[in-house]
N, C-alpha and C. Protein backbone atom coordinates (compact mmCIF):
# COMPACT_ATOMS: atom_id res chain seq x y z
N UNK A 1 0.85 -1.20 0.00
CA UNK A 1 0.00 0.00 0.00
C UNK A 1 0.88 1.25 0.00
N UNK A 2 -0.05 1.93 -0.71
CA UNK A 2 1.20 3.57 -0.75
C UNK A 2 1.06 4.68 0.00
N UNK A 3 1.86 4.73 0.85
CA UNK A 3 1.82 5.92 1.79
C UNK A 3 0.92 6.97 1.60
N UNK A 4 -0.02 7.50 2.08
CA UNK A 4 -1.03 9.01 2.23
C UNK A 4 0.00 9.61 1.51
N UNK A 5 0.83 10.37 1.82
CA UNK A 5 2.23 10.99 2.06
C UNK A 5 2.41 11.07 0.59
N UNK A 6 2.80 10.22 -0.16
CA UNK A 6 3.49 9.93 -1.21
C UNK A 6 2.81 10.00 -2.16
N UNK A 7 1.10 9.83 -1.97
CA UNK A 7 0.39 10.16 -3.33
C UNK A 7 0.09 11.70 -4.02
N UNK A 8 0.59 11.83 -4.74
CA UNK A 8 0.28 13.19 -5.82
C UNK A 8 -0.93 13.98 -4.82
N UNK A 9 -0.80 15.28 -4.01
CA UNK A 9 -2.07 16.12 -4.09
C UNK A 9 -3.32 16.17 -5.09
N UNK A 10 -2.97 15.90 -5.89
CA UNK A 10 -4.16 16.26 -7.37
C UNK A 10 -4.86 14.66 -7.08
N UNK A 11 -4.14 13.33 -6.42
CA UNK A 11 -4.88 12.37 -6.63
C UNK A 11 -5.60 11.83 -5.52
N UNK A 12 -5.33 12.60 -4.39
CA UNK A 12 -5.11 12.31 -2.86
C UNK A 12 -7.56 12.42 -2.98
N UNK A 13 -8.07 11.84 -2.14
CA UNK A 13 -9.38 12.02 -1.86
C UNK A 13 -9.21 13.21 -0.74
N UNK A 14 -10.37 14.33 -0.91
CA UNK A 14 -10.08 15.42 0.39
C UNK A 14 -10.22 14.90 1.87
N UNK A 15 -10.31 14.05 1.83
CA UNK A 15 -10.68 13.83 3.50
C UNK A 15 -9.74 12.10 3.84
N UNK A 16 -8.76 12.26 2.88
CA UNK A 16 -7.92 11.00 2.79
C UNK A 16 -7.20 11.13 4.27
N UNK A 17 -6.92 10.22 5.22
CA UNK A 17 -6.33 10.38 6.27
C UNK A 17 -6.97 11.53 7.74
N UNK A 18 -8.23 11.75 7.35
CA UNK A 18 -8.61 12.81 8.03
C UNK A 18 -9.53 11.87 9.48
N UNK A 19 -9.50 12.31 10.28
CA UNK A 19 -10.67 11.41 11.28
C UNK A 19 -12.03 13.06 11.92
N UNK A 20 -12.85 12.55 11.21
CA UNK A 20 -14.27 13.35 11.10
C UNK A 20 -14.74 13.05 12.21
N UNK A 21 -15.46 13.67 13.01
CA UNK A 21 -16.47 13.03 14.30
C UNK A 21 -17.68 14.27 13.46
N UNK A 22 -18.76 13.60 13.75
CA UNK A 22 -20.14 13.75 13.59
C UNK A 22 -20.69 13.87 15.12
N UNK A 23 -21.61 15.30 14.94
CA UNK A 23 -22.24 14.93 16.38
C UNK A 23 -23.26 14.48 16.13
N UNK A 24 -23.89 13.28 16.99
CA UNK A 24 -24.86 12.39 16.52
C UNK A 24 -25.79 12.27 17.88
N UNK A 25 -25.97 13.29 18.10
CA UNK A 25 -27.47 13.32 19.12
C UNK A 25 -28.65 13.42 18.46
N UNK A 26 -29.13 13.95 17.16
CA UNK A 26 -30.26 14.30 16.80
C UNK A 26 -29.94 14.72 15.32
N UNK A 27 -30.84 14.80 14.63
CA UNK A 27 -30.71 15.62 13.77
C UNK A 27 -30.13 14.33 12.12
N UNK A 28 -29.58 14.79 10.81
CA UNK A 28 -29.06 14.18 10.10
C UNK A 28 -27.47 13.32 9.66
N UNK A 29 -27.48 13.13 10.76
CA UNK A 29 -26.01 13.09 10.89
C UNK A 29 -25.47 12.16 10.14
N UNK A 30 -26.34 10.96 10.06
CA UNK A 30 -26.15 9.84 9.05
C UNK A 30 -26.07 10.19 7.58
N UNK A 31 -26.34 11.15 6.90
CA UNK A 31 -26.30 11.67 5.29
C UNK A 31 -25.20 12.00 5.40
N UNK A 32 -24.28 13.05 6.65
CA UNK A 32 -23.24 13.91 6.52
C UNK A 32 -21.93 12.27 6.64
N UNK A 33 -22.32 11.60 7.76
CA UNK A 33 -21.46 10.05 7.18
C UNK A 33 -21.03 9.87 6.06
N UNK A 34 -21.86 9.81 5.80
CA UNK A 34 -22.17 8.85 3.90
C UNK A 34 -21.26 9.83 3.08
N UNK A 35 -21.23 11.13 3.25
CA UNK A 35 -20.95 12.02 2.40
C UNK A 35 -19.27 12.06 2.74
N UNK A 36 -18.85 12.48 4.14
CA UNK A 36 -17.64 12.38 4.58
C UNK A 36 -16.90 11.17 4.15
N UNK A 37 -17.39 10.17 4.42
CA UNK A 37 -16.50 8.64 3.90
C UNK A 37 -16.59 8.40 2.17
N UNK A 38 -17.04 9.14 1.64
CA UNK A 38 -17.31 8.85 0.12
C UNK A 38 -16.29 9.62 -0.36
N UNK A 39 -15.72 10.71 0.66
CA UNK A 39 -14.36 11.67 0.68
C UNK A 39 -13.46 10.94 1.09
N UNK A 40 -13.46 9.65 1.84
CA UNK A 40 -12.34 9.13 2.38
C UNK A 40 -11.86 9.55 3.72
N UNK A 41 -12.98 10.13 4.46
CA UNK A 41 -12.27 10.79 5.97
C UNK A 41 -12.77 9.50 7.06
N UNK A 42 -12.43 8.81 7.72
CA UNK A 42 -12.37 8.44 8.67
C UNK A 42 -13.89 8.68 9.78
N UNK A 43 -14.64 8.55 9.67
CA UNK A 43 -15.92 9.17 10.33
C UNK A 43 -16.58 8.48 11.93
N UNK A 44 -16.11 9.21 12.98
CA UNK A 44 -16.46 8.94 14.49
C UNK A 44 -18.27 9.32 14.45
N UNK A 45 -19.33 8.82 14.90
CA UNK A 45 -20.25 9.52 15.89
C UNK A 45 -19.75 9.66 16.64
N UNK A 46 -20.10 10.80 17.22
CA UNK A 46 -19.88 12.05 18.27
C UNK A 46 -21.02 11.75 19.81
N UNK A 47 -20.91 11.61 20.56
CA UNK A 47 -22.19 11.54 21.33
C UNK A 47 -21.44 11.69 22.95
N UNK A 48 -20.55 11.48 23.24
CA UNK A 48 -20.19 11.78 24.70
C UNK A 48 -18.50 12.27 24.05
N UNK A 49 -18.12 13.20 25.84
CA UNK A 49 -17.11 14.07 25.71
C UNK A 49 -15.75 13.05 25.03
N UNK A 50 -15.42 11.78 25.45
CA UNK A 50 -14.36 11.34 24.81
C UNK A 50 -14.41 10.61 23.44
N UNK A 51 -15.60 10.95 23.09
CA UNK A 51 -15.37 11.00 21.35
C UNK A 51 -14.88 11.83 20.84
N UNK A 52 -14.81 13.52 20.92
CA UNK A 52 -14.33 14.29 20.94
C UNK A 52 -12.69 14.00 20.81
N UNK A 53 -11.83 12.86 21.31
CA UNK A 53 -10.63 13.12 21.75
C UNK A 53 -9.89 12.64 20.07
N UNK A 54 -8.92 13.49 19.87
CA UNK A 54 -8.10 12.38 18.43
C UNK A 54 -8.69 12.73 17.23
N UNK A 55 -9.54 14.18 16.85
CA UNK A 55 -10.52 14.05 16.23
C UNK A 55 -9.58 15.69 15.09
N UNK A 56 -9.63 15.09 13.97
CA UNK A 56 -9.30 16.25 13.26
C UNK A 56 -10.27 17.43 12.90
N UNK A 57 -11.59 17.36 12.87
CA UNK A 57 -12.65 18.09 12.39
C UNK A 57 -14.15 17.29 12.98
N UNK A 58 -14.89 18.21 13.27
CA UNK A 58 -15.93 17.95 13.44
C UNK A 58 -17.22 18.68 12.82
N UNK A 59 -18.46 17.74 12.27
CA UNK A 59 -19.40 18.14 12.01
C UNK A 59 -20.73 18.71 12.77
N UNK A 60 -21.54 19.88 13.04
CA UNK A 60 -22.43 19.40 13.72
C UNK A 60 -23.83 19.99 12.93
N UNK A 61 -24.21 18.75 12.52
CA UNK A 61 -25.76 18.27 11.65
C UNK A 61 -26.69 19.25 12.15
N UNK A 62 -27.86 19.65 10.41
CA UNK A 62 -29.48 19.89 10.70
C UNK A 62 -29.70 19.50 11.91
N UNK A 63 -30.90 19.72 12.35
CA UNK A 63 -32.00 19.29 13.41
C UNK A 63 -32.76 19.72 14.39
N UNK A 64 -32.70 20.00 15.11
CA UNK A 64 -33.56 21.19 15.53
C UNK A 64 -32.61 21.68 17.16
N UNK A 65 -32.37 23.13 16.76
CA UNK A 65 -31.14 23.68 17.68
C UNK A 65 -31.07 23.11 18.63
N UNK A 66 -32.49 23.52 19.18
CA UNK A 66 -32.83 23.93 20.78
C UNK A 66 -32.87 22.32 21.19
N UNK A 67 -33.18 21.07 20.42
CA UNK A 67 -32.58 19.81 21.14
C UNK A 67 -30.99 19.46 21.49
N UNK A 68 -30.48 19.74 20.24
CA UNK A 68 -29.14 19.92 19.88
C UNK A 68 -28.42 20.36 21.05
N UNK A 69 -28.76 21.63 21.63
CA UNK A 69 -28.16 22.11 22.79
C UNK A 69 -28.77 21.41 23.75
N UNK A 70 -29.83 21.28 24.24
CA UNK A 70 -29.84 20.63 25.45
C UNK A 70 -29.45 19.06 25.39
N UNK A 71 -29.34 18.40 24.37
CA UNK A 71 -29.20 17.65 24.76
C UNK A 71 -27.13 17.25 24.96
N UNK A 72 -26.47 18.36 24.22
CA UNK A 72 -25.18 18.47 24.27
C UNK A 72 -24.63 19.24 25.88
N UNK A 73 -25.66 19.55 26.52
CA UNK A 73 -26.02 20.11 28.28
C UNK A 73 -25.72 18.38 28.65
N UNK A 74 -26.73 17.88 28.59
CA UNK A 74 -27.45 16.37 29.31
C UNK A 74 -26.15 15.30 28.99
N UNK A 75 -25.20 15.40 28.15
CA UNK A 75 -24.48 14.25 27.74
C UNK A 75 -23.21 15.09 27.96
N UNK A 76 -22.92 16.00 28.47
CA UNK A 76 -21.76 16.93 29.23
C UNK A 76 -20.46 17.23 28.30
N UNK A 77 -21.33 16.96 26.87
CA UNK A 77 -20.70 17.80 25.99
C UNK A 77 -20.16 19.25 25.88
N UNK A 78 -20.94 20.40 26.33
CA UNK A 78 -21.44 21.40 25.82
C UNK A 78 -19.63 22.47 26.25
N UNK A 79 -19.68 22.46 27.24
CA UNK A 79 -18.04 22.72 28.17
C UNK A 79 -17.15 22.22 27.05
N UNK A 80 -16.69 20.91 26.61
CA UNK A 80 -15.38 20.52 25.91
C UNK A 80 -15.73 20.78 24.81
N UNK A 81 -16.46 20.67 23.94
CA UNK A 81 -16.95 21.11 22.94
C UNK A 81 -16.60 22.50 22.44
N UNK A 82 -17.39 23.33 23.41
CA UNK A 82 -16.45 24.64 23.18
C UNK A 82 -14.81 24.79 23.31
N UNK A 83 -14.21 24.02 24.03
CA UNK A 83 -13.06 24.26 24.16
C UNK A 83 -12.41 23.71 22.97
N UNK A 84 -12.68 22.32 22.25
CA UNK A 84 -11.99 22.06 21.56
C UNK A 84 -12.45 23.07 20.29
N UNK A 85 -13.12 23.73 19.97
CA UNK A 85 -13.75 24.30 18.84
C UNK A 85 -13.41 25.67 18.78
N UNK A 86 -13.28 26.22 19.78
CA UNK A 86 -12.42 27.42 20.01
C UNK A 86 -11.02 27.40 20.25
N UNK A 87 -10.36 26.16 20.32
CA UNK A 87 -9.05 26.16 20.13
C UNK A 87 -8.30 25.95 19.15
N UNK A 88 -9.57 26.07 18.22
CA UNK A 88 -9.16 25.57 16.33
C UNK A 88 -9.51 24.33 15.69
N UNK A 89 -10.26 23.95 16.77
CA UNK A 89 -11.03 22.34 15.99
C UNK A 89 -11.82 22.77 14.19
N UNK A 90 -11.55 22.27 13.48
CA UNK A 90 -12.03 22.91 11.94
C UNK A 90 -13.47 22.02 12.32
N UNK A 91 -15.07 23.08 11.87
CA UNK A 91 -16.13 22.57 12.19
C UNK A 91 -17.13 23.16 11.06
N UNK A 92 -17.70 22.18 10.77
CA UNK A 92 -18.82 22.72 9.84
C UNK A 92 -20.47 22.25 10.69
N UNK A 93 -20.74 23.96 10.65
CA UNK A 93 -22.80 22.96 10.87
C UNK A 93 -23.32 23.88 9.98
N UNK A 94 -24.13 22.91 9.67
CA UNK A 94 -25.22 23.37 9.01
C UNK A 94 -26.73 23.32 9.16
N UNK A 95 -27.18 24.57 8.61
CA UNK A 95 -28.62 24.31 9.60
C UNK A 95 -28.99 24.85 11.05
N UNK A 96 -29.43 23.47 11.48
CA UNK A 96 -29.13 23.85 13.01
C UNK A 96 -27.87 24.24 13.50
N UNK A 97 -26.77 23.14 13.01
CA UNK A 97 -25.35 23.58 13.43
C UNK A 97 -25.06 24.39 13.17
N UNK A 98 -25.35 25.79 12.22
CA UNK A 98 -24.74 27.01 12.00
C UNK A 98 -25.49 27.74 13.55
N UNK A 99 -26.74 27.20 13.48
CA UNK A 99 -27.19 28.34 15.24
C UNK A 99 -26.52 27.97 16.22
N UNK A 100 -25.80 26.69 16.32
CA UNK A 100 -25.28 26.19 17.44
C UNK A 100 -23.88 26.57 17.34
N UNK A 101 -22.90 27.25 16.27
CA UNK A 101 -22.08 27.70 16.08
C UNK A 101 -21.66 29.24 16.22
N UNK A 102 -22.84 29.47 16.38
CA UNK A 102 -23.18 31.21 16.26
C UNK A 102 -23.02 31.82 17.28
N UNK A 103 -22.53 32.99 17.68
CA UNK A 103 -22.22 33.62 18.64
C UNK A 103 -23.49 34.69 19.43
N UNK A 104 -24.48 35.11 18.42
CA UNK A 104 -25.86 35.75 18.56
C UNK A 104 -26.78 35.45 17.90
N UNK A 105 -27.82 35.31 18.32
CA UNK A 105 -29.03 34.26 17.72
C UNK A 105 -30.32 34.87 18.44
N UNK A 106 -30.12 36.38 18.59
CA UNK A 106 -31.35 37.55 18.21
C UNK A 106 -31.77 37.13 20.01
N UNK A 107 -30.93 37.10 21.03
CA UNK A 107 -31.35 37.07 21.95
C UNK A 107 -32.48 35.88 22.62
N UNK A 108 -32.08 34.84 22.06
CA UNK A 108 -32.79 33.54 22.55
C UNK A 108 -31.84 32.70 23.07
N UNK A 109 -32.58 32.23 24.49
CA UNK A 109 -31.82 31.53 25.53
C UNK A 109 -31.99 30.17 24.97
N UNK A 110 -30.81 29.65 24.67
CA UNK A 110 -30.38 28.03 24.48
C UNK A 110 -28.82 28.36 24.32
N UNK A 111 -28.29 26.68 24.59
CA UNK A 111 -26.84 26.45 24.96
C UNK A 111 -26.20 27.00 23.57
N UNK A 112 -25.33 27.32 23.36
CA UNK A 112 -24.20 27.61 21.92
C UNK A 112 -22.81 27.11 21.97
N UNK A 113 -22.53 26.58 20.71
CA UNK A 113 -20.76 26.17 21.03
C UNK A 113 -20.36 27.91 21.17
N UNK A 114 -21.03 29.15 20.39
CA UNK A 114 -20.89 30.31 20.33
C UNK A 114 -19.43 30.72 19.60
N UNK A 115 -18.68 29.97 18.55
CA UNK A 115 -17.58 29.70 18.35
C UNK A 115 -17.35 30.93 17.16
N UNK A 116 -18.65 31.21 16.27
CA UNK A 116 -18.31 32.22 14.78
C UNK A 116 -18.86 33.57 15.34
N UNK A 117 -17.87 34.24 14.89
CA UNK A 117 -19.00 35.43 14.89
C UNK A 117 -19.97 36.16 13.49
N UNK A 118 -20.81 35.23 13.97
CA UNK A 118 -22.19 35.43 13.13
C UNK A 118 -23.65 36.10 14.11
N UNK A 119 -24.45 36.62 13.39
CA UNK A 119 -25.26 36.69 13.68
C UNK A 119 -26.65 35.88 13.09
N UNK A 120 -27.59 35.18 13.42
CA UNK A 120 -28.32 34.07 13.43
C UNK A 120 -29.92 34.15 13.29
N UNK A 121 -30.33 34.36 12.44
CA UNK A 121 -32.29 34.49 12.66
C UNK A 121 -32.38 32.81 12.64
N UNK A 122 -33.55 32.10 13.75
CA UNK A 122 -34.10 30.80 13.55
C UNK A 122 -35.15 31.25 12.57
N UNK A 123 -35.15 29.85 12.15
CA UNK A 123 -36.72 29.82 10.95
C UNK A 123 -37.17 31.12 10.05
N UNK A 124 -35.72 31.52 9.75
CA UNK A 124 -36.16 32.70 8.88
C UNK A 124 -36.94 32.64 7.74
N UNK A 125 -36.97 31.85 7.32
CA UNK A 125 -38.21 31.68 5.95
C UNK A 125 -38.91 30.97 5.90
N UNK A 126 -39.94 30.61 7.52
CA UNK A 126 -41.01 30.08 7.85
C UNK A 126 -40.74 28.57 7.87
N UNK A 127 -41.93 27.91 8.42
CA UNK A 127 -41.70 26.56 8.48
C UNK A 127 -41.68 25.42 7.61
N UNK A 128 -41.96 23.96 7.92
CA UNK A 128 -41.31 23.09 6.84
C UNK A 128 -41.98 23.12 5.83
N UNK A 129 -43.44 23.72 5.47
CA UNK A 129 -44.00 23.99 4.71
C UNK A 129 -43.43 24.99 3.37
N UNK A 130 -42.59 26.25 3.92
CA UNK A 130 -41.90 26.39 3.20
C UNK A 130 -40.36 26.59 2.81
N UNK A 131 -40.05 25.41 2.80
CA UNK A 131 -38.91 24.84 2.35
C UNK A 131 -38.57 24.63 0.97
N UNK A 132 -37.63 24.83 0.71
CA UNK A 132 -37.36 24.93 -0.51
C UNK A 132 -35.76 24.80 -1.28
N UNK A 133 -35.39 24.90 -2.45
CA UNK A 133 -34.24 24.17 -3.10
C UNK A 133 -34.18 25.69 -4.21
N UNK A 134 -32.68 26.32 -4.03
CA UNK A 134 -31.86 26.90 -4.56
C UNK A 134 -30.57 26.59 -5.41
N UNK A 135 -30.29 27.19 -6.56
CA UNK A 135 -29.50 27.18 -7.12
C UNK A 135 -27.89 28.35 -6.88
N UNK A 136 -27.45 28.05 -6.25
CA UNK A 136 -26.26 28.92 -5.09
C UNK A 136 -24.53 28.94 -5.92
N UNK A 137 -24.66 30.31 -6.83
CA UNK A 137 -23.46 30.57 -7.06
C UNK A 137 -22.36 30.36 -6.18
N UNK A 138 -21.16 29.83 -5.92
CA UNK A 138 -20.05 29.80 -4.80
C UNK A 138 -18.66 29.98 -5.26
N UNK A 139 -18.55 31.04 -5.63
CA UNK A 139 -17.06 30.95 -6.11
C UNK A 139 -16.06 29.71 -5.78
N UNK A 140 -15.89 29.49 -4.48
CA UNK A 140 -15.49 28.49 -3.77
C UNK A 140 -15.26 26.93 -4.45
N UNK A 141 -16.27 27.00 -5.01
CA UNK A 141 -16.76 25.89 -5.53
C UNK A 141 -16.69 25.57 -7.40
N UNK A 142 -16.03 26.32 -7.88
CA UNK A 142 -16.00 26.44 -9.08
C UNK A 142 -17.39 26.86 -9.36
N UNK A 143 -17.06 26.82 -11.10
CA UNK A 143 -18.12 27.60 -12.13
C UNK A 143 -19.79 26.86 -11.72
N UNK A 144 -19.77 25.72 -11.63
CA UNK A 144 -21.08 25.14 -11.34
C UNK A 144 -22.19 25.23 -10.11
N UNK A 145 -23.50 26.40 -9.83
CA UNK A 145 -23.88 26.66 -9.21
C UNK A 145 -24.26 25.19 -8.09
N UNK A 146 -24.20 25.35 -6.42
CA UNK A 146 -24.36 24.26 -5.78
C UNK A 146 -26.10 24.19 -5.60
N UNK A 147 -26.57 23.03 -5.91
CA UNK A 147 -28.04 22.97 -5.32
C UNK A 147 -28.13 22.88 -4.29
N UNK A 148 -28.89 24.06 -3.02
CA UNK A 148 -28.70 23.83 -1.83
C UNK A 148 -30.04 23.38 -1.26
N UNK A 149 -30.80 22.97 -0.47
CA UNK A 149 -31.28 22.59 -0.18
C UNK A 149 -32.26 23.07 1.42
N UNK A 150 -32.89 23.44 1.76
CA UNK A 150 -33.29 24.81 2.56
C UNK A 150 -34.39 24.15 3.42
N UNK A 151 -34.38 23.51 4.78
CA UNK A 151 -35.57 23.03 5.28
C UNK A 151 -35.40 23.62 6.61
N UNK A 152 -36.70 24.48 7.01
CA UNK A 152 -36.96 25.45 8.04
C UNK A 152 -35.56 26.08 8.91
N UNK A 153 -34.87 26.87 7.41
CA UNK A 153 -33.95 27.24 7.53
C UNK A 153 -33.53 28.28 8.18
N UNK A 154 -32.43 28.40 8.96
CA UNK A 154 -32.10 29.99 9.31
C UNK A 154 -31.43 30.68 8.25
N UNK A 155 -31.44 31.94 8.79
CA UNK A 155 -30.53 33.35 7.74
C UNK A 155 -29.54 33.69 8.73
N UNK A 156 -27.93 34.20 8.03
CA UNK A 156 -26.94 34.45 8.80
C UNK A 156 -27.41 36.26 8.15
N UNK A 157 -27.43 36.59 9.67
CA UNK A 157 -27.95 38.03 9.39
C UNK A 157 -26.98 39.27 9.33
N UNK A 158 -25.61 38.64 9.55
CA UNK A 158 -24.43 39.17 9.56
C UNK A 158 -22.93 38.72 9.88
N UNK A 159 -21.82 38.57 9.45
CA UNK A 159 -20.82 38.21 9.91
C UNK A 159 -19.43 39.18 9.99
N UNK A 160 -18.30 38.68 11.37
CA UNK A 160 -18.57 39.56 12.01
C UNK A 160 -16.68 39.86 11.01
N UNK A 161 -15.94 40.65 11.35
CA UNK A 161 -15.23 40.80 10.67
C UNK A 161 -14.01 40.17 10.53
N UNK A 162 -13.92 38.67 11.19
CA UNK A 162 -13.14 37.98 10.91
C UNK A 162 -13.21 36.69 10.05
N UNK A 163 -14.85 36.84 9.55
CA UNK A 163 -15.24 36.52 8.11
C UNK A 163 -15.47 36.52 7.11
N UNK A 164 -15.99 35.90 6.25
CA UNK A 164 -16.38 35.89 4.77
C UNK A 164 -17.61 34.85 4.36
N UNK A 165 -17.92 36.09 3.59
CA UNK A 165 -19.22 35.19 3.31
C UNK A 165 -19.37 34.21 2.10
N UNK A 166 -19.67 33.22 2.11
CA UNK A 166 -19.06 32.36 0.84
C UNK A 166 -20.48 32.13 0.08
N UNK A 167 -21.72 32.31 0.10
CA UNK A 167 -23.30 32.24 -0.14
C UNK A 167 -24.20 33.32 0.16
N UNK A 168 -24.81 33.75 -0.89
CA UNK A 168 -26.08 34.62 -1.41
C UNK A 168 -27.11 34.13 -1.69
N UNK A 169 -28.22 33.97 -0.97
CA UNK A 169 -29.10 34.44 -2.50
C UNK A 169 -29.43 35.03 -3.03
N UNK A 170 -30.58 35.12 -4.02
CA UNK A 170 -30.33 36.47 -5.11
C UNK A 170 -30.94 37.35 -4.40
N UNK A 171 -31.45 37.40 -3.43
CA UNK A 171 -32.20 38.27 -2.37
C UNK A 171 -30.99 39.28 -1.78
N UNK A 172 -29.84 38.77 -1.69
CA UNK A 172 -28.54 39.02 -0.95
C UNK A 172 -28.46 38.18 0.12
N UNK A 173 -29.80 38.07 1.35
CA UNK A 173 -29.17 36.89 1.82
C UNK A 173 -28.23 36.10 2.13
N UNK A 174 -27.56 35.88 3.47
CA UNK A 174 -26.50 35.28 3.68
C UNK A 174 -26.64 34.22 3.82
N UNK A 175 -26.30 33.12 3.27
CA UNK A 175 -26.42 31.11 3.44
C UNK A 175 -25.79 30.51 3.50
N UNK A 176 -24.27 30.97 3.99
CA UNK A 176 -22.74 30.47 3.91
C UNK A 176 -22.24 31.19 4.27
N UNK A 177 -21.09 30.75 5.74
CA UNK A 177 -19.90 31.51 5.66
C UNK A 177 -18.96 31.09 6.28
N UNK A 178 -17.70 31.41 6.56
CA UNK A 178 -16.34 30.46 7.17
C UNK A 178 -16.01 31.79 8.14
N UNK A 179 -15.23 31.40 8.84
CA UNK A 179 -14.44 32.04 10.05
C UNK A 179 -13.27 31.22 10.03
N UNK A 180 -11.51 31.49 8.99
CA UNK A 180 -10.96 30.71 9.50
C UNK A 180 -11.10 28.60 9.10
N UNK A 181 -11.39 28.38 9.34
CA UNK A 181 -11.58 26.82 9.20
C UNK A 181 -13.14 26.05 10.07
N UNK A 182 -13.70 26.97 10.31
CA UNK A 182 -15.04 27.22 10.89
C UNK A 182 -15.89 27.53 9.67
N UNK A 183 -17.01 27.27 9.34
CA UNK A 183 -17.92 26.97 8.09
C UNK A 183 -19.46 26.90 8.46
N UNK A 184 -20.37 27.72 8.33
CA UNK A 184 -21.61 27.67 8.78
C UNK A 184 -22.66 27.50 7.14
N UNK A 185 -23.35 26.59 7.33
CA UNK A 185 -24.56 27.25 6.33
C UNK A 185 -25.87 27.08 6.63
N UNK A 186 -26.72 27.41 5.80
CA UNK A 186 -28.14 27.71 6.39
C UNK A 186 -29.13 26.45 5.50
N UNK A 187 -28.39 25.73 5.15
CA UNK A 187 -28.74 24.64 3.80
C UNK A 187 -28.28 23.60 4.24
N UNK A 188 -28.83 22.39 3.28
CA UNK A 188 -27.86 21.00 3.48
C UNK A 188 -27.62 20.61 2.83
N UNK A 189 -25.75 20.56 2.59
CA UNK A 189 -25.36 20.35 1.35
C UNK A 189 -25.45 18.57 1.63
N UNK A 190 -25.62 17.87 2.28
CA UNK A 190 -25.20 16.50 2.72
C UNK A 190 -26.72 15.77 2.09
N UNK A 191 -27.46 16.48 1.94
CA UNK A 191 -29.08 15.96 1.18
C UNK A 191 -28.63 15.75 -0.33
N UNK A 192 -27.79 16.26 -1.20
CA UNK A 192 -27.86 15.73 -2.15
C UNK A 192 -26.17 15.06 -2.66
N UNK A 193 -26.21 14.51 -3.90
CA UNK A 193 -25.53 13.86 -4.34
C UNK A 193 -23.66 14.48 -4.42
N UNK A 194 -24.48 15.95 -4.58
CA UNK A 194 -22.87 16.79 -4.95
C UNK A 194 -22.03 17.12 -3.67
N UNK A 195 -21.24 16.51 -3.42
CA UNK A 195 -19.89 16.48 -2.56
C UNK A 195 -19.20 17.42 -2.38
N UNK A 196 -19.42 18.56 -2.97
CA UNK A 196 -18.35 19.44 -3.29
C UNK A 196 -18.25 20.43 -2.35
N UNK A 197 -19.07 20.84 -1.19
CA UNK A 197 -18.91 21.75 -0.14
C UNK A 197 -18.37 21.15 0.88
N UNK A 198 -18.31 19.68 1.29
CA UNK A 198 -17.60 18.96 2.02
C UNK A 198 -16.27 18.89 1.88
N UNK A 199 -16.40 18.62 0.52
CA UNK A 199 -14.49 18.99 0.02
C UNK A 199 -14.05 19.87 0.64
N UNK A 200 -14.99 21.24 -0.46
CA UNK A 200 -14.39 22.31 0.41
C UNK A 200 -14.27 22.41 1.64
N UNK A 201 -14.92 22.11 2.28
CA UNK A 201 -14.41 22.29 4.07
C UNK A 201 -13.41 21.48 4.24
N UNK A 202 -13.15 20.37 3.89
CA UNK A 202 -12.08 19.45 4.30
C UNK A 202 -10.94 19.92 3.81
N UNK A 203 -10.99 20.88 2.80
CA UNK A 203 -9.63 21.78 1.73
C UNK A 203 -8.71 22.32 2.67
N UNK A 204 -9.74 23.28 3.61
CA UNK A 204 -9.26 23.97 4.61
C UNK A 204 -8.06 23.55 5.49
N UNK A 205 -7.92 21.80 5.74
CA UNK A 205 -7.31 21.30 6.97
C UNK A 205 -6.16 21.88 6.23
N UNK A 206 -5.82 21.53 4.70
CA UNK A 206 -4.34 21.20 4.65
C UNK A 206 -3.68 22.95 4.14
């Protein structure tokens, strides 16, 4: 077998040698699996503090915040979590995980890793009723717009100046953004077939 090391960058899979933890209390975490290992990363569920340990990047999945946090309270996550994530753990959520990543979230009491500085509307474009599927220019991502995928989604209502916003919609709308190796969106790229925002986050490690 041939060393990680030794294979060509251009041939290497993005998440070749990488170990992913998923937080897997609630929510979709099983799509973001499927999607991570089809990259070749190594993929932990996440569910108590010493999963956390050995972990190059972590995901934290759709689902609905306000379980998300309490239940990352109840399983005595919520403490190391922040620590490893604020000490440079590279993290993508989406969805819910962008509110649980968010530093302000319009003055509503629930737990936060509080790690981006973003600002956060819940259920900004009403409930699952209307949900809906965009076509999302991303520079990031090359010439081919990403289909994103939008279920009782939030809006990033601002980010703060140690970011960038990587998603619009044509509204202006913010639906993407990074801090650093930190990655929020308001979509799920892990619902469909195209891989390519996972990459991108996994781009970041190296």
């Amino acid at each position: 077998m041939v060393a990680t090391d030794q294979i060509p960058a251009a041939e290497r899979l993005p998440g070749t040698g990488l170990r992913i933890g998923v937080l897997a209390l609630q929510g979709d975490f099983a799509e973001h699996r499927k999607t991570l290992e089809r990259l070749g990363a190594d993929v932990v569920e996440v569910r108590l503090p010493g999963d956390l340990e050995v972990l190059d990047g972590l995901v934290i999945p759709g689902g609905e915040s306000t379980t998300i946090g309490k239940l990352l309270v109840d399983y005595g996550l919520l403490d190391p979590l922040r620590e490893r994530v604020r000490a440079g753990l590279p993290t993508l959520g989406t969805c819910a995980g962008a509110i649980v990543l968010a530093s302000d979230i319009g003055g509503l009491d629930q737990p936060l890793v509080g790690a981006m500085d973003l600002k956060v509307r819940r259920n900004a474009f009403g409930r699952q009723l209307q949900s809906f599927e965009a076509d999302l220019p991303m520079a990031a991502l090359g010439d081919r717009p990403v289909r994103a995928i939008f279920i009782r989604a939030p809006a990033i209502e601002s980010v703060g100046p140690a970011g960038e916003v990587l998603a619009r919609l044509q509204d202006g709308t913010i639906v993407a953004a990074r801090q650093g190796k930190l990655v929020a969106t308001a979509f799920h790229p892990e619902l469909t077939d195209d891989d390519r925002f996972h990459a991108y986050w996994l781009s970041l490690f190296r």
